[in-house]
Protein backbone atom coordinates (compact mmCIF):
# COMPACT_ATOMS: atom_id res chain seq x y z
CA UNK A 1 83.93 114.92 87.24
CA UNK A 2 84.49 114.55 83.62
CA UNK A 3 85.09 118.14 83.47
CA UNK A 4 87.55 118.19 86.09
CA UNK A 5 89.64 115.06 84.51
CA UNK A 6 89.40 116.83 81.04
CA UNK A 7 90.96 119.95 82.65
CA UNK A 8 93.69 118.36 84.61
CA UNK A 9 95.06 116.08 81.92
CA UNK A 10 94.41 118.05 78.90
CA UNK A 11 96.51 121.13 81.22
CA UNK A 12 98.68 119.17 82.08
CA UNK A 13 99.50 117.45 78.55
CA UNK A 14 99.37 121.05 77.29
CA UNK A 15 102.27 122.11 79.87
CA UNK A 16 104.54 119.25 78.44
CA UNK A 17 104.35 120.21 74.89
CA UNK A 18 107.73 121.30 73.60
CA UNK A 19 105.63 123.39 70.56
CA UNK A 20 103.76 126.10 71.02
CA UNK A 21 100.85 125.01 68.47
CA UNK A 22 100.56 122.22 70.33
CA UNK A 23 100.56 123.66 73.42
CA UNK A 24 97.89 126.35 72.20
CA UNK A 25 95.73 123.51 70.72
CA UNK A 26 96.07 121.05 73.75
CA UNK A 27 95.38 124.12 76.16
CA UNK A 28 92.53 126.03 74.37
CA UNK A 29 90.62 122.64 73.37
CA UNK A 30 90.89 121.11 76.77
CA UNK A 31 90.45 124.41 79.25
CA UNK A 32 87.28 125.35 77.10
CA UNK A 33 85.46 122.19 76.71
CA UNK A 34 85.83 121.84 80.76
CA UNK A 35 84.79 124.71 81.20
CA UNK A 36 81.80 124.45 79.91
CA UNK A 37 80.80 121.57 80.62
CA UNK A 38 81.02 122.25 84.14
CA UNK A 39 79.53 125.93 84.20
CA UNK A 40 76.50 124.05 82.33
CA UNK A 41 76.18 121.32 84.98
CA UNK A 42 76.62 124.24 87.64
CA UNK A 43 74.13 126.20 86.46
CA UNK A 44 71.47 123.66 86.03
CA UNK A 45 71.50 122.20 89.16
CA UNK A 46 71.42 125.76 90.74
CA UNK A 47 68.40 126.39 88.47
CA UNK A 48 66.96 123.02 89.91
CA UNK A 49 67.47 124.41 93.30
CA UNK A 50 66.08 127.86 93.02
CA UNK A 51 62.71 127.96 90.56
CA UNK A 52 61.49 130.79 89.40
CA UNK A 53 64.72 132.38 89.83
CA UNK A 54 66.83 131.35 86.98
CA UNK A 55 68.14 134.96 86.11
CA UNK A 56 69.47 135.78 89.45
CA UNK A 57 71.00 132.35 90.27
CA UNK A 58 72.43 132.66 86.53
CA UNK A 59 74.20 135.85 87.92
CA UNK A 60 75.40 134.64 91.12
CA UNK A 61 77.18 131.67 89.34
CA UNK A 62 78.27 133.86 86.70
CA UNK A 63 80.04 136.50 89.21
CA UNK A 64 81.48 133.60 91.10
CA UNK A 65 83.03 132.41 88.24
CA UNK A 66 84.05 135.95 87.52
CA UNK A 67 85.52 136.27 90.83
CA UNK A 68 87.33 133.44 90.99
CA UNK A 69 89.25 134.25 88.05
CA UNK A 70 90.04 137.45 89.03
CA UNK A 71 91.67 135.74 92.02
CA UNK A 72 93.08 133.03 90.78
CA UNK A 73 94.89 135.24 88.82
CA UNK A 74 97.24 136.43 91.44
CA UNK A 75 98.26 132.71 92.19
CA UNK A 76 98.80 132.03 88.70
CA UNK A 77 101.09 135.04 88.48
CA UNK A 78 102.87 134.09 91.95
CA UNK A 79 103.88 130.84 90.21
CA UNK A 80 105.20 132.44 86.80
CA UNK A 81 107.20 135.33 88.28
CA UNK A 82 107.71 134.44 91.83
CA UNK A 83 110.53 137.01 91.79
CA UNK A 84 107.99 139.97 90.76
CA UNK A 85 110.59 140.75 87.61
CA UNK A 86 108.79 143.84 86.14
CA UNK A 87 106.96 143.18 83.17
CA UNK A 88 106.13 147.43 82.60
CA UNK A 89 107.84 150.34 81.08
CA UNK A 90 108.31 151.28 85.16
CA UNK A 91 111.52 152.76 86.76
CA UNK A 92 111.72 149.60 88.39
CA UNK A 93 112.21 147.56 84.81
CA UNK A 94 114.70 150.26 83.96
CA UNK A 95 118.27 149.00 83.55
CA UNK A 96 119.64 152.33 85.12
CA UNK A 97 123.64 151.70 82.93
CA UNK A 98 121.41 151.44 79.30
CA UNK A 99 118.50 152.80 80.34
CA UNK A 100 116.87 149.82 78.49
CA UNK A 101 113.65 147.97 79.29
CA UNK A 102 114.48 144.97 81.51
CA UNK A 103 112.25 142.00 80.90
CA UNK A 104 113.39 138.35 81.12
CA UNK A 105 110.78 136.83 79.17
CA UNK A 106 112.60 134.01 78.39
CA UNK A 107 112.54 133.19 82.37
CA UNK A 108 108.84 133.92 83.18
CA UNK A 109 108.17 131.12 79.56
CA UNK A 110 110.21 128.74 81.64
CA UNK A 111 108.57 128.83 84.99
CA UNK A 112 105.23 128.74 82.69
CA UNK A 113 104.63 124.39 82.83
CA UNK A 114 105.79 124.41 86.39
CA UNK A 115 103.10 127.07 87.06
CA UNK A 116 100.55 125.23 85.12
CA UNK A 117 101.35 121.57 87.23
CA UNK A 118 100.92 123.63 90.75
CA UNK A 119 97.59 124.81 89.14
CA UNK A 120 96.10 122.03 88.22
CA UNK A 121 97.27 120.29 91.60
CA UNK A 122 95.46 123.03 92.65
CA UNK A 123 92.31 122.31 90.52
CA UNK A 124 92.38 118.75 91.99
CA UNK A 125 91.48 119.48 95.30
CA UNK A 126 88.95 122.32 94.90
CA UNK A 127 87.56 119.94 91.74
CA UNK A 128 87.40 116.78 94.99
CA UNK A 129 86.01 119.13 97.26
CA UNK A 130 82.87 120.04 94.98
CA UNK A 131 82.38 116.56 93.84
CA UNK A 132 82.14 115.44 97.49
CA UNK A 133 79.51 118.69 97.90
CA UNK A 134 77.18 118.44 95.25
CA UNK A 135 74.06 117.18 96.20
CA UNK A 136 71.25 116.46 92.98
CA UNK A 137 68.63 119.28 92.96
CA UNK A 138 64.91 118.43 93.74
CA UNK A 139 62.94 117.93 90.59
């Protein structure tokens, strides 16, 4: 739980920063110490579940975490460029009058602290969800 509230408010207060070095700061600091804190606390109580076995539940937890980024990924860009502008030297980012690279970056940094507010709303109910799951681990 501590985890999850340092994620969600630190995010959040991140989003709402009008400067980027406190953004970065605010963003890196809170995101990180979450993080681990709650891969730790995952981890041990999977250890505590499965003795003996510490390397292959290590794994497991370690690809789901894996995984989930890779997925979460795709909702994080659906919220920053929900009109799929082209962000590649493509035909489809090609202004065909100048023949100049199209890319609004100035609109995708925009929809950025909206994304990051859907996100952590997100967050909140897959962070309630395992909170009401975790059990303690036999000793």
């Amino acid at each position: 739980m501590i985890g999850a509230i340092i994620a969600v408010g630190g995010i959040n207060l991140a989003a709402n920063q009008t400067s980027f070095p406190g953004f970065l700061a605010l963003f890196t600091l809170s995101y990180g110490l979450s993080t681990g804190i709650v891969y730790s606390a995952i981890l041990y109580h999977a250890w505590l579940f499965f003795p003996g076995k510490e390397g292959v539940v290590s794994g497991i937890v370690i690809a789901g975490f894996g995984i989930g980024g890779a997925l979460f990924i795709n909702v994080a860009n659906a919220f920053i460029n929900p009109n799929d502008i082209a962000t590649s030297n493509s035909s489809k980012s090609i202004d065909p009058k100048t023949g100049k690279l199209v890319l609004n970056l100035e609109l995708l940094s925009e929809n950025l602290p909206n994304a990051l507010h859907k996100i952590t709303y997100i967050w909140i109910g897959i962070f309630l969800a395992a909170i009401i799951l975790v059990i303690k681990g036999p000793k």
